[in-house]
C-alpha atoms as a PDB file:
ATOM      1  CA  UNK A   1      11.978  -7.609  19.429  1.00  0.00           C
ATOM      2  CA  UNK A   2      10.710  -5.788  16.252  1.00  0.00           C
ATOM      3  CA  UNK A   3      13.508  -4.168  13.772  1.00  0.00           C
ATOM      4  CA  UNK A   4      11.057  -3.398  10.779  1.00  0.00           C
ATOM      5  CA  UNK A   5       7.674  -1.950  11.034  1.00  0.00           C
ATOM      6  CA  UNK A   6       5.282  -1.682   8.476  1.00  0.00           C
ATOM      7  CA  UNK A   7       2.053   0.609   9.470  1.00  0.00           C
ATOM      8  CA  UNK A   8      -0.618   0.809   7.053  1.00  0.00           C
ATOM      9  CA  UNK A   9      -2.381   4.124   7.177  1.00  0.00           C
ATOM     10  CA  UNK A  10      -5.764   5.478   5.203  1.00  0.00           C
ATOM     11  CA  UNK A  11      -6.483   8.664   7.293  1.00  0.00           C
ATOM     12  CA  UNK A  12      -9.374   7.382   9.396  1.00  0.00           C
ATOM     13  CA  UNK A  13      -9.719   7.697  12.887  1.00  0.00           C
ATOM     14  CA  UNK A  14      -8.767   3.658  13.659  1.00  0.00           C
ATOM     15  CA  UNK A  15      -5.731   4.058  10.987  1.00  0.00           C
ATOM     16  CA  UNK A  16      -4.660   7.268  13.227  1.00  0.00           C
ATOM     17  CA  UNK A  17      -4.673   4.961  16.523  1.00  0.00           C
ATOM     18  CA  UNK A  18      -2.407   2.147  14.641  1.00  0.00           C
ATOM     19  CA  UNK A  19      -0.034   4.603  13.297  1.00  0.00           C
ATOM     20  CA  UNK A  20       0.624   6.266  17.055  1.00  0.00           C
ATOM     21  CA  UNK A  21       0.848   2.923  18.265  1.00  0.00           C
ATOM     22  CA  UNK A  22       3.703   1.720  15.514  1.00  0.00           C
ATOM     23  CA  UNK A  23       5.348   5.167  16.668  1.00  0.00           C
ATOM     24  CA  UNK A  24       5.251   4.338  20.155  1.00  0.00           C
ATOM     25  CA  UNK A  25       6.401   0.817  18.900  1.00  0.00           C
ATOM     26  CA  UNK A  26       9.113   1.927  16.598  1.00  0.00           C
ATOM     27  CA  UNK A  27      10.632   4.548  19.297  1.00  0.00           C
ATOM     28  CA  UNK A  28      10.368   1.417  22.114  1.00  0.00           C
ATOM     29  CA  UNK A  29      12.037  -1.108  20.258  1.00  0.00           C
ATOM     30  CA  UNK A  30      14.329   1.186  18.232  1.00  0.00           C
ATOM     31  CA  UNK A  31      12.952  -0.111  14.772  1.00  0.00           C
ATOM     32  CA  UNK A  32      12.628   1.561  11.456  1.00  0.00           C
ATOM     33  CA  UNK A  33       9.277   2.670  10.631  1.00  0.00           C
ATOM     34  CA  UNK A  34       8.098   2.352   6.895  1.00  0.00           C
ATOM     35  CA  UNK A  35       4.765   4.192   6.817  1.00  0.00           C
ATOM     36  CA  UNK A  36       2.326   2.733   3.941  1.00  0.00           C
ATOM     37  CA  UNK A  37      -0.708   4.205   2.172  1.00  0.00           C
ATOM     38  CA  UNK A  38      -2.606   2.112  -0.700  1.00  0.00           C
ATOM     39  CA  UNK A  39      -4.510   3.837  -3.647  1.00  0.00           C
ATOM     40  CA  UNK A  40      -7.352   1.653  -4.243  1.00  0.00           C
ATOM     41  CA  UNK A  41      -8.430   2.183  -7.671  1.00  0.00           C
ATOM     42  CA  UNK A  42     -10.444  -1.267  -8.118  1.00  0.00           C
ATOM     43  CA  UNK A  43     -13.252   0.389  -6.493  1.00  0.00           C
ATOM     44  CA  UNK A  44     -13.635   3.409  -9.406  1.00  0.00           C
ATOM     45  CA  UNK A  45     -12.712   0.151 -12.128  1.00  0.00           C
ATOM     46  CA  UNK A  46     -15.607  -2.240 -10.498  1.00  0.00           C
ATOM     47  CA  UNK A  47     -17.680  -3.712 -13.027  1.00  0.00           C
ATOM     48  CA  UNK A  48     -20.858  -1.864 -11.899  1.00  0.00           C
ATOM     49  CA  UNK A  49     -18.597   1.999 -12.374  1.00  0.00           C
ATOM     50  CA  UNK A  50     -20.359   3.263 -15.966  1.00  0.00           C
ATOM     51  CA  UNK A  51     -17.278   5.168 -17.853  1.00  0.00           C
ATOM     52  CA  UNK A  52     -19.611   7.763 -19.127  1.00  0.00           C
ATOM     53  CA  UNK A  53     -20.447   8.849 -15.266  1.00  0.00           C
ATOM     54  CA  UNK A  54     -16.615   8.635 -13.874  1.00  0.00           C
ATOM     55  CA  UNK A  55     -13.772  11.079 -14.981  1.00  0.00           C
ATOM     56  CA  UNK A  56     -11.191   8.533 -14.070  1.00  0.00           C
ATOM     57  CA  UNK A  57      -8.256  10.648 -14.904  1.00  0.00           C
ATOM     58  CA  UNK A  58      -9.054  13.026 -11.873  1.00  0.00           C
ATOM     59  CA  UNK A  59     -10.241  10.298  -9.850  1.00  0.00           C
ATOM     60  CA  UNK A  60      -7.226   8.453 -10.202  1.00  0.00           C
ATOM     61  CA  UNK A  61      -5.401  12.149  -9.265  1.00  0.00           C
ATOM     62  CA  UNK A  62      -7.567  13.100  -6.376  1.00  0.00           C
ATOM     63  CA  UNK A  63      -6.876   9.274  -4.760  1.00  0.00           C
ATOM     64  CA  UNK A  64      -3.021  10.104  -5.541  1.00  0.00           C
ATOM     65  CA  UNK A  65      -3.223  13.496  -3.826  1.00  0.00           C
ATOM     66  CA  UNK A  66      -4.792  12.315  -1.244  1.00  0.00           C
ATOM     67  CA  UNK A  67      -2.602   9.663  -0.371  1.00  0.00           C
ATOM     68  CA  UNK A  68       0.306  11.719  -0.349  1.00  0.00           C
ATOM     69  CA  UNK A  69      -1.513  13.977   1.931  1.00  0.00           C
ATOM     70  CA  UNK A  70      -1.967  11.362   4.466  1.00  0.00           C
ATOM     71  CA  UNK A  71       1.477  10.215   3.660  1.00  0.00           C
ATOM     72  CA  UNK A  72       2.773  13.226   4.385  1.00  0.00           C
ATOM     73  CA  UNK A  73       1.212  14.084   7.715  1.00  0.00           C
ATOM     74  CA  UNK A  74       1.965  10.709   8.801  1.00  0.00           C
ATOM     75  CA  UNK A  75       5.964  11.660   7.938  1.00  0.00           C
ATOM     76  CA  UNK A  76       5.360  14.770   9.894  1.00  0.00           C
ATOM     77  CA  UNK A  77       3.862  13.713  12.763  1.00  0.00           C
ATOM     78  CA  UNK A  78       6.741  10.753  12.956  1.00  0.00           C
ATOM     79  CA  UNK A  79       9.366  13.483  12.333  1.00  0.00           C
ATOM     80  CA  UNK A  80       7.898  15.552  15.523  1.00  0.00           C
ATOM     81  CA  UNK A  81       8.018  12.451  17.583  1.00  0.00           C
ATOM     82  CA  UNK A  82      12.125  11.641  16.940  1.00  0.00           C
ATOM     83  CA  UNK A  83      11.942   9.162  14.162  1.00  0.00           C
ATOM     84  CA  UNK A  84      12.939   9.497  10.959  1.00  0.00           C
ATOM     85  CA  UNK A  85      10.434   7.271   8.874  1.00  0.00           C
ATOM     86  CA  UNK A  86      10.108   5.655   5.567  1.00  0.00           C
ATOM     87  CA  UNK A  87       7.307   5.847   3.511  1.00  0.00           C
ATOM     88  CA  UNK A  88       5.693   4.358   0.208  1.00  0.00           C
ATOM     89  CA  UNK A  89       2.414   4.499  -1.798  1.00  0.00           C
ATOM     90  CA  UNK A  90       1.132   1.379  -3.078  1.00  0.00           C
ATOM     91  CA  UNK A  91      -1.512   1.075  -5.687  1.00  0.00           C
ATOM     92  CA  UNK A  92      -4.092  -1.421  -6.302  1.00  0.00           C
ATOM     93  CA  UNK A  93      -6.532  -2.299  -9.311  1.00  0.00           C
ATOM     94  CA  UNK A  94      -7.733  -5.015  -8.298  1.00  0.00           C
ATOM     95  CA  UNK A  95      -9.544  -4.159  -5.162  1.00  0.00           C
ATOM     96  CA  UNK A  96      -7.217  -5.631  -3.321  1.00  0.00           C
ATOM     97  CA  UNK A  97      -5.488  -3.359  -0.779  1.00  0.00           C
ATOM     98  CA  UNK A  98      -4.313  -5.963   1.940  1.00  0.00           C
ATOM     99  CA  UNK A  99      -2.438  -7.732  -0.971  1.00  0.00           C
ATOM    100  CA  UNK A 100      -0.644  -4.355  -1.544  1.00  0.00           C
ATOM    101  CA  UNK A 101       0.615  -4.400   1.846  1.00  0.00           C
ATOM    102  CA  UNK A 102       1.323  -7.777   2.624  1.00  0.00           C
ATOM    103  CA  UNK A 103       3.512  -7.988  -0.709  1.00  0.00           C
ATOM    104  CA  UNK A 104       5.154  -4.595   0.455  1.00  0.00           C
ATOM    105  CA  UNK A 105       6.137  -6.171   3.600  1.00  0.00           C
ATOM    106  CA  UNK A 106       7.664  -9.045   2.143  1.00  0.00           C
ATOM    107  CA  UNK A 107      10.018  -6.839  -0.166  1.00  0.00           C
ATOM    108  CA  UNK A 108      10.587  -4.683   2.400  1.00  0.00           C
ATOM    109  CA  UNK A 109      11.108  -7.309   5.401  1.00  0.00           C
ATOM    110  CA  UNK A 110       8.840  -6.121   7.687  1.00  0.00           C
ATOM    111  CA  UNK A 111       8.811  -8.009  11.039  1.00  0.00           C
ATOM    112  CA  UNK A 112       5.354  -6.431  12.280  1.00  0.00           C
ATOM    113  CA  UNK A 113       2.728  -4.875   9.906  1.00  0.00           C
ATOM    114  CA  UNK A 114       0.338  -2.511  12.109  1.00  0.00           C
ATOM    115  CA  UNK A 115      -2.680  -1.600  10.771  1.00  0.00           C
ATOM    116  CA  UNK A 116      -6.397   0.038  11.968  1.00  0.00           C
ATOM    117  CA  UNK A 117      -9.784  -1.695  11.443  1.00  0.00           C
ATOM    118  CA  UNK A 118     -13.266  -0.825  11.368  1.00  0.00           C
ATOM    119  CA  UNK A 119     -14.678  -3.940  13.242  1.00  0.00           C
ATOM    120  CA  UNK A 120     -17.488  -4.156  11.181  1.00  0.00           C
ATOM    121  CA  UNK A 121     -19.350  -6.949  10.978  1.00  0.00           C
ATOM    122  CA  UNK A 122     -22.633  -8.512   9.169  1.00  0.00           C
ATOM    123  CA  UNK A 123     -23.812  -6.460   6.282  1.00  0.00           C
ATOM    124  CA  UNK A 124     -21.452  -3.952   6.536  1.00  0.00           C
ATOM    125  CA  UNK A 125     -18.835  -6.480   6.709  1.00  0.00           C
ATOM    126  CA  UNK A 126     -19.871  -8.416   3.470  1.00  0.00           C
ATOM    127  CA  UNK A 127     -20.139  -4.972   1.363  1.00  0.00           C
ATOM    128  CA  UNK A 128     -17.015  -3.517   2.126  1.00  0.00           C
ATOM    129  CA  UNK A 129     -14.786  -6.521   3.193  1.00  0.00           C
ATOM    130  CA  UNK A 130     -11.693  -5.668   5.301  1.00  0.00           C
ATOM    131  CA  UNK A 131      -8.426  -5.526   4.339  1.00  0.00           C
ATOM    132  CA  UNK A 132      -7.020  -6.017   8.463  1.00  0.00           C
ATOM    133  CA  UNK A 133      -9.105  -9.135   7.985  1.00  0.00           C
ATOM    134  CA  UNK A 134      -7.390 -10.000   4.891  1.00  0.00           C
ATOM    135  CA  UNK A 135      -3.663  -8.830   6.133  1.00  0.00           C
ATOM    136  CA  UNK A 136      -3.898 -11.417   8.852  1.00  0.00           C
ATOM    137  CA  UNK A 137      -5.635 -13.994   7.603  1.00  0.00           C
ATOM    138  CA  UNK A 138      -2.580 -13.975   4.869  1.00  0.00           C
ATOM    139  CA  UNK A 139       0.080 -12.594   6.317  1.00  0.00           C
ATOM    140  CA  UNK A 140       3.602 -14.538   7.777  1.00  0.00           C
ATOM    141  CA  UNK A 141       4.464 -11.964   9.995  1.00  0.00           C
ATOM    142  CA  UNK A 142       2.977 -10.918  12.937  1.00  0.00           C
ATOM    143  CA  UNK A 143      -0.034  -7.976  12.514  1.00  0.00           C
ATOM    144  CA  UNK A 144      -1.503  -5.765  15.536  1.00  0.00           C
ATOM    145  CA  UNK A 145      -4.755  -4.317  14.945  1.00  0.00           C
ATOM    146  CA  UNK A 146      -6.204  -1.621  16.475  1.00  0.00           C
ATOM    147  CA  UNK A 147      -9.522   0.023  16.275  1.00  0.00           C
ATOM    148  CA  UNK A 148     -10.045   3.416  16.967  1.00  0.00           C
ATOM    149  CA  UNK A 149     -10.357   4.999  20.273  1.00  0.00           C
ATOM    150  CA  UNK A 150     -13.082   7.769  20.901  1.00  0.00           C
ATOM    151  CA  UNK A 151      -9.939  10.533  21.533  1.00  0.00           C
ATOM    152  CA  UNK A 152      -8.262   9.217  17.760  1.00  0.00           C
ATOM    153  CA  UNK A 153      -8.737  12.169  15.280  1.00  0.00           C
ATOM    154  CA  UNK A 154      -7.703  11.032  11.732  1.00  0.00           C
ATOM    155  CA  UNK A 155      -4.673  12.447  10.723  1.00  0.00           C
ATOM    156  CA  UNK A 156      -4.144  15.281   8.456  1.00  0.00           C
END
């Protein structure tokens, strides 16, 4: 049913729960697994982030690093399962994150895109946004969230 799956991972505990669940998918239906991870630098470039109090240059490192850290494990833990996954880091400066993946799996021709979310809502919600929310509410493909599970340590 699915040949192409795209998970979305950030190292939290619901991203952890998607990603098993795309390798579960990905073994099931025999599909190649590209594993993605967005750097989000619009938050460090908002308009209310003084330049005098941010270092950008190892900000923008330490979100790099640790995106191929999660990248990494992610590979790893697909490798110890049987697959042999893609992955890719996507960047963002515009705050934008589910834009980043939805545009990644159009190029790459993802048939699923699997992805973790909070399930915030209210305050919360209208502070930090969601990017699941924004993923499906834009996305031509079909997207299976998941939220985390009280067993669903983040990744390394």
């Amino acid at each position: 049913m699915y040949a192409r799956i795209l998970v979305a991972v950030d190292g939290s505990g619901p991203s952890t729960r998607a990603f098993r669940e795309a390798l579960r998918l990905a073994a099931d239906q025999r599909a190649v697994l590209r594993i993605a991870h967005v750097v989000d630098l619009g938050v460090a470039l908002a308009p209310w982030a003084e330049p005098a109090f941010i270092d950008y240059a190892t900000l923008d490192s330490a979100l790099h690093e640790a995106g191929r850290r999660i990248l990494d494990g992610a590979v790893a833990e697909a490798r110890a399962a049987g697959l042999e996954p893609e992955s890719v880091s996507l960047e963002t400066e515009v705050d934008d994150p589910a834009a980043e993946i939805l545009a990644e799996a159009e190029r790459w021709g993802a048939d699923l895109i699997v992805m973790g979310t909070h399930g915030r809502h209210g305050l919360a919600h209208l502070i930090l946004g969601s990017v699941a929310e924004g993923v499906v509410q834009r996305s031509r493909v079909p997207v299976l969230l998941l939220r985390a599970s009280d067993d669903a340590t983040p990744a390394a």
